[in-house]
C-alpha atoms as a PDB file:
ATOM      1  CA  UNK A   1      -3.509   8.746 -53.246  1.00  0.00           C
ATOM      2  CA  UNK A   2      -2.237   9.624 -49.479  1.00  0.00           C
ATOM      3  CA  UNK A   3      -2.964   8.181 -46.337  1.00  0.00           C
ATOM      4  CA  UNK A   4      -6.218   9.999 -44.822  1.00  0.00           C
ATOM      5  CA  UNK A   5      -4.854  11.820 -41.422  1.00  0.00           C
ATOM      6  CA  UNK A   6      -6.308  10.096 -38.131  1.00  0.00           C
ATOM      7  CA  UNK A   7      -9.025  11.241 -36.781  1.00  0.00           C
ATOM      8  CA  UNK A   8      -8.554  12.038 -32.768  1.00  0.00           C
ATOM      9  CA  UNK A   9     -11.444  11.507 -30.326  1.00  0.00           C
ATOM     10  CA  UNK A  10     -11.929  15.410 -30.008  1.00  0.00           C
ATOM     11  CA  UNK A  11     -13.299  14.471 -26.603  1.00  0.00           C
ATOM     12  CA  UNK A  12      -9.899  12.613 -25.456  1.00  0.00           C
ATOM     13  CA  UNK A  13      -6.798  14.432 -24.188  1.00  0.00           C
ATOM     14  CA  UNK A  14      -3.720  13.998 -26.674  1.00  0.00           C
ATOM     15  CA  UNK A  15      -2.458  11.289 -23.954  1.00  0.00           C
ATOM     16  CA  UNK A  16      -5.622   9.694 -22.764  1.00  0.00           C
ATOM     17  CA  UNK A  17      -5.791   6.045 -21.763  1.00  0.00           C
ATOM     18  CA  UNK A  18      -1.693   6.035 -21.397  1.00  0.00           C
ATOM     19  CA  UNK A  19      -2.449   5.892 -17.393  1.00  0.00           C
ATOM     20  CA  UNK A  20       0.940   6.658 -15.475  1.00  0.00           C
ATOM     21  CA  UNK A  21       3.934   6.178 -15.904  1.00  0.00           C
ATOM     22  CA  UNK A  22       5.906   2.858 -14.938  1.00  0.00           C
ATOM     23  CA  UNK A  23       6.702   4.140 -10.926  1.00  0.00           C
ATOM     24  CA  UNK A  24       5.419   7.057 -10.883  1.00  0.00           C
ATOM     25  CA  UNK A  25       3.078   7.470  -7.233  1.00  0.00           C
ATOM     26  CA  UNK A  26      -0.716   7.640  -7.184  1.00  0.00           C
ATOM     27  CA  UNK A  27      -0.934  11.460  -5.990  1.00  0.00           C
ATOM     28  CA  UNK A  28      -4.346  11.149  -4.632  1.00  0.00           C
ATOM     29  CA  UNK A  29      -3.087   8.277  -2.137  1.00  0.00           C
ATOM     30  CA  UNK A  30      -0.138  10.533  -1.166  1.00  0.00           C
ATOM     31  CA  UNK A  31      -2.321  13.905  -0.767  1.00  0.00           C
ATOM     32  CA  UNK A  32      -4.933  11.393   1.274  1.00  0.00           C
ATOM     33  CA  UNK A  33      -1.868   9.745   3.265  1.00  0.00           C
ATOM     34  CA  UNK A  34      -0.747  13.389   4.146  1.00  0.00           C
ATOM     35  CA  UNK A  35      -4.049  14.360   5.528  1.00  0.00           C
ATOM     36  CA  UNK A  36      -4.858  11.191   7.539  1.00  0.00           C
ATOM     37  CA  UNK A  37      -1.287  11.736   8.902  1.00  0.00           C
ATOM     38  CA  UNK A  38      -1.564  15.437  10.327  1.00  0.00           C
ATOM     39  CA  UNK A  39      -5.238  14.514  11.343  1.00  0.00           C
ATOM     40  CA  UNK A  40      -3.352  11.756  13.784  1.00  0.00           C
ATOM     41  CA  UNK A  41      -0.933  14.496  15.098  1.00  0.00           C
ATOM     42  CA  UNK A  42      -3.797  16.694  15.418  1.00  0.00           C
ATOM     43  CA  UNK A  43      -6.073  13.839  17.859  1.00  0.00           C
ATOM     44  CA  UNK A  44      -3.260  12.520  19.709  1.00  0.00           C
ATOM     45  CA  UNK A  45      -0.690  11.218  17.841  1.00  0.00           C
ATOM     46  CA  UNK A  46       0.150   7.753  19.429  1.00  0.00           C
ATOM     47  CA  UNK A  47      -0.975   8.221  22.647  1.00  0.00           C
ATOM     48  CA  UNK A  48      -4.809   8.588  21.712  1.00  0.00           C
ATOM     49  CA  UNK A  49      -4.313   5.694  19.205  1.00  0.00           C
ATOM     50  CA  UNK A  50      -3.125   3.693  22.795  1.00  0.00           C
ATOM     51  CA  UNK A  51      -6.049   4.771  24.515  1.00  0.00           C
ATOM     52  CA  UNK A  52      -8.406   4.257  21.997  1.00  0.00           C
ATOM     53  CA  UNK A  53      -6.845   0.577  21.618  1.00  0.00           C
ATOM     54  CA  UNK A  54      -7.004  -0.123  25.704  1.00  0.00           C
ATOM     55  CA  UNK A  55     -10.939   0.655  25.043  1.00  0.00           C
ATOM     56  CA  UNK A  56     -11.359  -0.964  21.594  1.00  0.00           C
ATOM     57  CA  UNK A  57      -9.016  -4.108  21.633  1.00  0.00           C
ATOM     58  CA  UNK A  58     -11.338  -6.384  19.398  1.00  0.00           C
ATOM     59  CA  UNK A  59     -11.436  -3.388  16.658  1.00  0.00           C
ATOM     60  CA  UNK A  60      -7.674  -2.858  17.455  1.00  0.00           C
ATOM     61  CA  UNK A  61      -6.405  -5.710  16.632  1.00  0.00           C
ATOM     62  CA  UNK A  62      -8.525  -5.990  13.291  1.00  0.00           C
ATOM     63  CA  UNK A  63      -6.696  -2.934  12.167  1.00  0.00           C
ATOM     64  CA  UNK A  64      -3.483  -4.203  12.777  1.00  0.00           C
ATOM     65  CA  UNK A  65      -3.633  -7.633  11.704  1.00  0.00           C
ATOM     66  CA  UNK A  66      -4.443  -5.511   8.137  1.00  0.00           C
ATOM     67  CA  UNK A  67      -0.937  -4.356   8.130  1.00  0.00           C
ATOM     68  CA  UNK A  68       0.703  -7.419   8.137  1.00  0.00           C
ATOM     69  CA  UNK A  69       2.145  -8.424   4.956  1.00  0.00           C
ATOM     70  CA  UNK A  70       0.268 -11.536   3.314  1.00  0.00           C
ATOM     71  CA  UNK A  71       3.601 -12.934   1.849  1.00  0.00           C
ATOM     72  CA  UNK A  72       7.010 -12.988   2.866  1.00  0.00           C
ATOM     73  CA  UNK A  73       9.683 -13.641   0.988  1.00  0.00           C
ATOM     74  CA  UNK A  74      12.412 -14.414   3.143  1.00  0.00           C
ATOM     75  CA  UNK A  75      16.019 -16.052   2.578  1.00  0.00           C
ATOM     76  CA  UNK A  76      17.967 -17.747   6.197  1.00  0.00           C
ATOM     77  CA  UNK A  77      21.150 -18.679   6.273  1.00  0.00           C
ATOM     78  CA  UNK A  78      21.848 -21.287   8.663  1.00  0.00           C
ATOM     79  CA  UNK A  79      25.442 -22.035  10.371  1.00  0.00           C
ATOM     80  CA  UNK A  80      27.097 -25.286   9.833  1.00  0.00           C
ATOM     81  CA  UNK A  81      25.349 -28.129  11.483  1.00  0.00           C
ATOM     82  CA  UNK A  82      22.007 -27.319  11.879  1.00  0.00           C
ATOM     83  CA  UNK A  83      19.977 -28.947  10.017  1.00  0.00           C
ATOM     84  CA  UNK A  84      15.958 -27.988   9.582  1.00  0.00           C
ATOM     85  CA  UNK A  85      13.479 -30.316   8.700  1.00  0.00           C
ATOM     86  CA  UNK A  86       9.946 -29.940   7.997  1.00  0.00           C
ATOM     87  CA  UNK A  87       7.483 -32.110   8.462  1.00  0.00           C
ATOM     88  CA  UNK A  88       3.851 -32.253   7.143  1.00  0.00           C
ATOM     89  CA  UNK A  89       0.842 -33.348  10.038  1.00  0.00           C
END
C-alpha cells in the first residue's frame, strides 16, 4: 500500500504562509515612502516643513524626537591617559 498524496488547501497559493524572503523589502512601505516623498517636493520640500515647524514647534518636535534611534550601539576609543569613570547618583 502507497502513501496517500497530500491534500493542498485548494484555497491556499502553492507558497502561502512562507511570508518573504530573509531581506527582501516590504514593497508597500517603499511604494508608500515614494509617495509621501514626492508629496513633500510637491508642498514645499524643506522650506514648508521650516515654516510649518516655526508655527507648530510643540508638534515639531514630537515628530522628530520619533526619529531618534532608541538604542545605540556605539564603540569609543579613547587615547592613552584618559581615563572615564562612571558613577551611579
Amino acid at each position: 500500500m502507497s502513501d496517500p498524496e497530500p491534500k493542498l488547501n485548494p484555497n491556499r497559493a502553492p507558497n502561502g504562509g512562507k511570508g518573504r524572503p530573509k531581506g527582501a523589502k516590504n514593497r508597500l512601505t517603499q511604494c508608500a515612502k515614494a509617495a509621501f516623498e514626492y508629496a513633500f517636493e510637491e508642498i514645499g520640500g524643506g522650506k514648508a516643513l521650516a515654516d510649518w515647524a516655526n508655527d507648530n514647534q510643540g508638534d515639531f518636535y514630537k515628530l522628530y524626537a520619533r526619529c531618534i534611534p532608541l538604542d545605540v550601539n556605539a564603540s569609543v576609543t579613547l587615547p592613552k591617559g584618559i581615563k572615564v569613570e562612571f558613577v551611579e547618583k
